[in-house]
PDB file of N, CA and C in Angstrom:
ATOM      1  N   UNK A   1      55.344  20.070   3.475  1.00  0.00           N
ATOM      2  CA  UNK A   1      54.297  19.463   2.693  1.00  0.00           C
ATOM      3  C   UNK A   1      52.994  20.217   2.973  1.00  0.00           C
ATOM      4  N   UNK A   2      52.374  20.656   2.334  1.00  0.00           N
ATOM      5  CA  UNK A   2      50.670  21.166   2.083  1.00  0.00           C
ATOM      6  C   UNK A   2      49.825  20.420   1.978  1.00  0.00           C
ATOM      7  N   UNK A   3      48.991  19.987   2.660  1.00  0.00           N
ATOM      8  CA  UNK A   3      48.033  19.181   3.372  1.00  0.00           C
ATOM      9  C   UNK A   3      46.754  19.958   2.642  1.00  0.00           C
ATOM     10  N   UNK A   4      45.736  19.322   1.973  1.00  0.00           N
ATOM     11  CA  UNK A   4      44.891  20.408   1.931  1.00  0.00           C
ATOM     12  C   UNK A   4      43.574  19.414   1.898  1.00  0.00           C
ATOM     13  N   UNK A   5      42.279  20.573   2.320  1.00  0.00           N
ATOM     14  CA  UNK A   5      40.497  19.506   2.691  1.00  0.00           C
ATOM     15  C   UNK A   5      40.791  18.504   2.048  1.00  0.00           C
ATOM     16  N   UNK A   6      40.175  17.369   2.821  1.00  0.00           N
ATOM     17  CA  UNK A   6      39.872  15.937   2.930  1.00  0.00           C
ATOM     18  C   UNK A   6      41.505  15.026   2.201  1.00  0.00           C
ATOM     19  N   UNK A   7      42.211  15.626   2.548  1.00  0.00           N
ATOM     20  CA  UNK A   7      43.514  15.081   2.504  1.00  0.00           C
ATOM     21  C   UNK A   7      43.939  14.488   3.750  1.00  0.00           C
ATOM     22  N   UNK A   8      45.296  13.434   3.893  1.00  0.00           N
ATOM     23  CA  UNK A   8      45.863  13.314   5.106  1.00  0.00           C
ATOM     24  C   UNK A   8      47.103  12.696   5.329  1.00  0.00           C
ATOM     25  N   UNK A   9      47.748  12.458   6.250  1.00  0.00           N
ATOM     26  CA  UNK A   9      48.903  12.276   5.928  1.00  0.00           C
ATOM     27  C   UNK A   9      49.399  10.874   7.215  1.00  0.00           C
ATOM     28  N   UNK A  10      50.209  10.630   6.928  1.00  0.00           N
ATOM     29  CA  UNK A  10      50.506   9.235   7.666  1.00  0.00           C
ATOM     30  C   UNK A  10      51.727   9.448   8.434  1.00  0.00           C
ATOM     31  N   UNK A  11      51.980   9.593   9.576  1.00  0.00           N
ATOM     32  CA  UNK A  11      53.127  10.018  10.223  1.00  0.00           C
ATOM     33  C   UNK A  11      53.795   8.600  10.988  1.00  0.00           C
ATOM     34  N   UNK A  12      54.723   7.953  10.660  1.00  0.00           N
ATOM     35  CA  UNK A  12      54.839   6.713  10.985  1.00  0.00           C
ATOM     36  C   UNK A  12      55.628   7.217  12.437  1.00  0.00           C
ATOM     37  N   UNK A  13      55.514   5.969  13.501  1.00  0.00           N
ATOM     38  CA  UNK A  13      55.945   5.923  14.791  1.00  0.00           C
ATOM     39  C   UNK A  13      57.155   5.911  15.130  1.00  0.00           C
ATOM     40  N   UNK A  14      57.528   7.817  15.623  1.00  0.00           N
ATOM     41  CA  UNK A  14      58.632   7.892  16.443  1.00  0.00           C
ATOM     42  C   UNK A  14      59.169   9.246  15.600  1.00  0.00           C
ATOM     43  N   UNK A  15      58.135   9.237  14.269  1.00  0.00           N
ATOM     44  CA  UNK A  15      58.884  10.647  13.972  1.00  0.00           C
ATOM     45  C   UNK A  15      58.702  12.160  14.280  1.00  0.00           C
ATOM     46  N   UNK A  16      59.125  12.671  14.255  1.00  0.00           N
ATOM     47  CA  UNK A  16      59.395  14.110  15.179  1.00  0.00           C
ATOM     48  C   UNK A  16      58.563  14.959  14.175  1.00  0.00           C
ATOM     49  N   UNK A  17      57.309  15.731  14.299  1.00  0.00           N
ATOM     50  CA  UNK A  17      56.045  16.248  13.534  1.00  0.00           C
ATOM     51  C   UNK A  17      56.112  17.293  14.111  1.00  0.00           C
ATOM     52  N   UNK A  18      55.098  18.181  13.805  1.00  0.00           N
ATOM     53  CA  UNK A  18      54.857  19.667  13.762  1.00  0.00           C
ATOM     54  C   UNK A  18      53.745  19.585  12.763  1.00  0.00           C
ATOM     55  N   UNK A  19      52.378  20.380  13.423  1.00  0.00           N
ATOM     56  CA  UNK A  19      51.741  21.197  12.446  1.00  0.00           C
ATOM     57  C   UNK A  19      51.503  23.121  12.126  1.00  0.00           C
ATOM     58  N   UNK A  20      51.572  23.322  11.139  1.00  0.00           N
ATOM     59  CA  UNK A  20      51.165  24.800  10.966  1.00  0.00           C
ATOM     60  C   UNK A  20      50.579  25.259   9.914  1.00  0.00           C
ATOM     61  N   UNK A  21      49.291  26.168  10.510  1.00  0.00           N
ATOM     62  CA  UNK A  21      48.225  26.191   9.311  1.00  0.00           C
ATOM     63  C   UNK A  21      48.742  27.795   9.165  1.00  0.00           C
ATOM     64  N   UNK A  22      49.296  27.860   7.705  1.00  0.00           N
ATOM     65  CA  UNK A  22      50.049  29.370   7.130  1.00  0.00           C
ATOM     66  C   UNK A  22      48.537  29.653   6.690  1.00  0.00           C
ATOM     67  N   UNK A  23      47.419  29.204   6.282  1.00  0.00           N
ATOM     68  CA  UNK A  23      46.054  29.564   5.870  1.00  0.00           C
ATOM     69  C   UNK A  23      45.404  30.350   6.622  1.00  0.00           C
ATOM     70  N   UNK A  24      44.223  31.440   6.306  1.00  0.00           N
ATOM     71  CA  UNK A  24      43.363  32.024   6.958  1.00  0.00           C
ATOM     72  C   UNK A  24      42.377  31.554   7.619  1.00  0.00           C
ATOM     73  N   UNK A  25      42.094  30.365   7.064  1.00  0.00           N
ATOM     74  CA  UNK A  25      40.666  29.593   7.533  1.00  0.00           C
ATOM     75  C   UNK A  25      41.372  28.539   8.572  1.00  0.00           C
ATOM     76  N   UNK A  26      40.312  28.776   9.920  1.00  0.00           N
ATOM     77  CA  UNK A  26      40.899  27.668  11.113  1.00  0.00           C
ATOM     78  C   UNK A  26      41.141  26.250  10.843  1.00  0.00           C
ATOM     79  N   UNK A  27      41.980  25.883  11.237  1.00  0.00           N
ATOM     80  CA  UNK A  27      42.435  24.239  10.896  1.00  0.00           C
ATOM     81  C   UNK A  27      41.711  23.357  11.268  1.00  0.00           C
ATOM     82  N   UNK A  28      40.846  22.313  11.099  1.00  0.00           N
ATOM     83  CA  UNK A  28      40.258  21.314  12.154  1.00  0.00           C
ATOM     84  C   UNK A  28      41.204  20.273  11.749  1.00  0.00           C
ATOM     85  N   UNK A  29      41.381  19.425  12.620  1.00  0.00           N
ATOM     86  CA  UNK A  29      42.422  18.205  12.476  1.00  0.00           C
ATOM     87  C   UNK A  29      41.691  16.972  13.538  1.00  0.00           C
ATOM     88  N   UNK A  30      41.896  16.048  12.652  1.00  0.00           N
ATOM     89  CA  UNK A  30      41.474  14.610  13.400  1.00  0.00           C
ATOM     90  C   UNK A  30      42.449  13.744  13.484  1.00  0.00           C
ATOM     91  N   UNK A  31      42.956  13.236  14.517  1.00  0.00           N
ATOM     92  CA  UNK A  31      44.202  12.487  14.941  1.00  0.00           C
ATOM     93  C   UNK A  31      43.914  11.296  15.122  1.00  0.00           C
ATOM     94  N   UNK A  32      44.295  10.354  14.359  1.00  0.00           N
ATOM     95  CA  UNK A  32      43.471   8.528  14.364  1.00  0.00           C
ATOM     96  C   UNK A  32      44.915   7.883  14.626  1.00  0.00           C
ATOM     97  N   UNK A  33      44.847   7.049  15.770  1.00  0.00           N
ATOM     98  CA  UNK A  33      45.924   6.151  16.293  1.00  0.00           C
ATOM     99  C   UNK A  33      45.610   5.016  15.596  1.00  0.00           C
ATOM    100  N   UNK A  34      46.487   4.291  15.545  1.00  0.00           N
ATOM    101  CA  UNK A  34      46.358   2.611  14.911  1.00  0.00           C
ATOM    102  C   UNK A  34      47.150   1.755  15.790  1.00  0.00           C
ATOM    103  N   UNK A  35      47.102   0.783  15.684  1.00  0.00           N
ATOM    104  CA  UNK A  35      48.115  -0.328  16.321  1.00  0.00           C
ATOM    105  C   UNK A  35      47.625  -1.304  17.271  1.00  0.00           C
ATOM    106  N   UNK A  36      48.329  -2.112  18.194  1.00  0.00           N
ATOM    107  CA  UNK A  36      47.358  -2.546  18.991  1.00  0.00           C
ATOM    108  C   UNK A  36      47.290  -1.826  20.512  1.00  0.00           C
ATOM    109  N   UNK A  37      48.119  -0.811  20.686  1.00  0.00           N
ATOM    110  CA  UNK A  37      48.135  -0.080  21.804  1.00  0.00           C
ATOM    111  C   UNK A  37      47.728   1.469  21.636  1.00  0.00           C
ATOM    112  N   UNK A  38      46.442   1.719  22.494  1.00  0.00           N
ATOM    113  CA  UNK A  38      45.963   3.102  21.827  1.00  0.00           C
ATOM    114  C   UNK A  38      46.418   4.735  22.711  1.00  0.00           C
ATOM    115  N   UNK A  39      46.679   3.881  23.905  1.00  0.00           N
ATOM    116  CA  UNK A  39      46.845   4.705  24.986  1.00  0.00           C
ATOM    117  C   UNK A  39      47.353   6.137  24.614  1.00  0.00           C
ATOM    118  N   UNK A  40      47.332   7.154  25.529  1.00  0.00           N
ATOM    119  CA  UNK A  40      48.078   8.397  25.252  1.00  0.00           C
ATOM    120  C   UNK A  40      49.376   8.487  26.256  1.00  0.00           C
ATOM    121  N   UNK A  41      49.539   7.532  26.619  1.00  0.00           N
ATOM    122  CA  UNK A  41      51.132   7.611  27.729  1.00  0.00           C
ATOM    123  C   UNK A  41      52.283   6.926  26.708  1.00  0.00           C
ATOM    124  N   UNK A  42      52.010   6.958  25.331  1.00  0.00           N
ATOM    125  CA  UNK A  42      52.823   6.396  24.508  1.00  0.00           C
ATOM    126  C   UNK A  42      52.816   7.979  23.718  1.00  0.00           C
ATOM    127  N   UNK A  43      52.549   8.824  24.020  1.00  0.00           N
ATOM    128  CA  UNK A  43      52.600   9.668  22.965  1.00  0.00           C
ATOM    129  C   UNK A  43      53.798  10.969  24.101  1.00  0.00           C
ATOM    130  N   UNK A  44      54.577  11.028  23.461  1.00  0.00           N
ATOM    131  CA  UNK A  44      56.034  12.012  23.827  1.00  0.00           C
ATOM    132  C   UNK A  44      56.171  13.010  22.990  1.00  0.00           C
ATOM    133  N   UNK A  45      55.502  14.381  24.033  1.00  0.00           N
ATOM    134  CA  UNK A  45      55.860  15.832  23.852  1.00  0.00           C
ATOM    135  C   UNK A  45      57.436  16.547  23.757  1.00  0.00           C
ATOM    136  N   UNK A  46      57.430  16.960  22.963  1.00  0.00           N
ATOM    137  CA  UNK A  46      59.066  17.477  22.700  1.00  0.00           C
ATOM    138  C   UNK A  46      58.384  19.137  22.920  1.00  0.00           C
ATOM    139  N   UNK A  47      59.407  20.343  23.613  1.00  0.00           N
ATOM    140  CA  UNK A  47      59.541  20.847  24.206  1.00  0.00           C
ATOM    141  C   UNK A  47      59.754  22.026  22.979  1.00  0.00           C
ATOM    142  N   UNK A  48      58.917  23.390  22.619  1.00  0.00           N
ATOM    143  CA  UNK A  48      59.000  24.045  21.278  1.00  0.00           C
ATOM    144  C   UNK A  48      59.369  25.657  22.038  1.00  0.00           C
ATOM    145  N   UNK A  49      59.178  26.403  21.129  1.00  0.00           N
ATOM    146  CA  UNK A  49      59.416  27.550  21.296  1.00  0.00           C
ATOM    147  C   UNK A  49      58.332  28.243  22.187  1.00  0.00           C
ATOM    148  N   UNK A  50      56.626  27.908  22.112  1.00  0.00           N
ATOM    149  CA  UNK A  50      55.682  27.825  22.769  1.00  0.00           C
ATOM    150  C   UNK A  50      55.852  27.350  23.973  1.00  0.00           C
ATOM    151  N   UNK A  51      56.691  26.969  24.485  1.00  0.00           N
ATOM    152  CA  UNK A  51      56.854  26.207  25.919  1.00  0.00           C
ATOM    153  C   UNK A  51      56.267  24.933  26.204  1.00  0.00           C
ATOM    154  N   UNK A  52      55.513  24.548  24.992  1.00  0.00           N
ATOM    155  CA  UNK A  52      54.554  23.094  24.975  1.00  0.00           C
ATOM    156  C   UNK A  52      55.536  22.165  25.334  1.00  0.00           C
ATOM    157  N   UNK A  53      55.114  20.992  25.927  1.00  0.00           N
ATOM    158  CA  UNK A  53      55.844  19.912  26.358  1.00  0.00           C
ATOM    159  C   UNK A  53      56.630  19.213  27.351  1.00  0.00           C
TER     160      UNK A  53
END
Protein backbone atom coordinates (compact mmCIF):
# COMPACT_ATOMS: atom_id res chain seq x y z
CA UNK A 1 0.00 0.00 0.00
CA UNK A 2 1.33 3.74 -0.80
CA UNK A 3 0.86 5.94 1.94
CA UNK A 4 1.26 9.37 0.72
CA UNK A 5 1.49 13.44 2.73
CA UNK A 6 -1.07 13.84 5.27
CA UNK A 7 -2.39 10.35 4.76
CA UNK A 8 -2.40 7.41 7.36
CA UNK A 9 -3.03 4.22 8.02
CA UNK A 10 -4.49 2.14 10.91
CA UNK A 11 -2.58 -0.95 11.82
CA UNK A 12 -4.86 -2.93 14.12
CA UNK A 13 -3.24 -4.89 17.26
CA UNK A 14 -0.97 -7.79 16.74
CA UNK A 15 -0.38 -7.36 13.10
CA UNK A 16 3.01 -7.97 11.74
CA UNK A 17 4.01 -4.25 9.84
CA UNK A 18 6.94 -3.00 8.11
CA UNK A 19 7.65 0.40 6.78
CA UNK A 20 9.60 1.45 3.52
CA UNK A 21 9.97 4.74 2.00
CA UNK A 22 10.91 3.59 -2.00
CA UNK A 23 10.70 7.77 -2.27
CA UNK A 24 13.58 10.25 -2.46
CA UNK A 25 12.32 12.65 0.04
CA UNK A 26 13.01 11.54 3.90
CA UNK A 27 10.05 9.94 5.57
CA UNK A 28 8.78 11.65 8.78
CA UNK A 29 6.33 9.34 10.54
CA UNK A 30 4.20 9.90 13.68
CA UNK A 31 3.21 6.81 15.62
CA UNK A 32 -0.16 7.47 17.81
CA UNK A 33 -1.07 4.55 20.26
CA UNK A 34 -4.73 4.28 21.34
CA UNK A 35 -6.33 2.12 23.90
CA UNK A 36 -6.33 2.17 27.45
CA UNK A 37 -2.75 0.90 27.87
CA UNK A 38 -0.03 3.15 26.33
CA UNK A 39 3.08 1.66 27.53
CA UNK A 40 5.99 0.56 25.18
CA UNK A 41 6.58 -3.00 26.93
CA UNK A 42 3.47 -3.98 24.92
CA UNK A 43 5.08 -3.28 21.75
CA UNK A 44 7.08 -6.71 20.25
CA UNK A 45 10.09 -6.38 17.91
CA UNK A 46 10.32 -9.18 15.37
CA UNK A 47 13.82 -9.83 14.30
CA UNK A 48 14.56 -8.51 10.20
CA UNK A 49 17.26 -8.76 7.94
CA UNK A 50 18.78 -5.44 9.63
CA UNK A 51 19.34 -7.35 12.78
CA UNK A 52 16.58 -5.04 14.48
CA UNK A 53 14.82 -6.74 17.25
Amino acid sequence: MFVRENESVYIPQGDLHRLYNPGKIMLEMIEVQTGSYLGEDDIVRVSDEFGRG
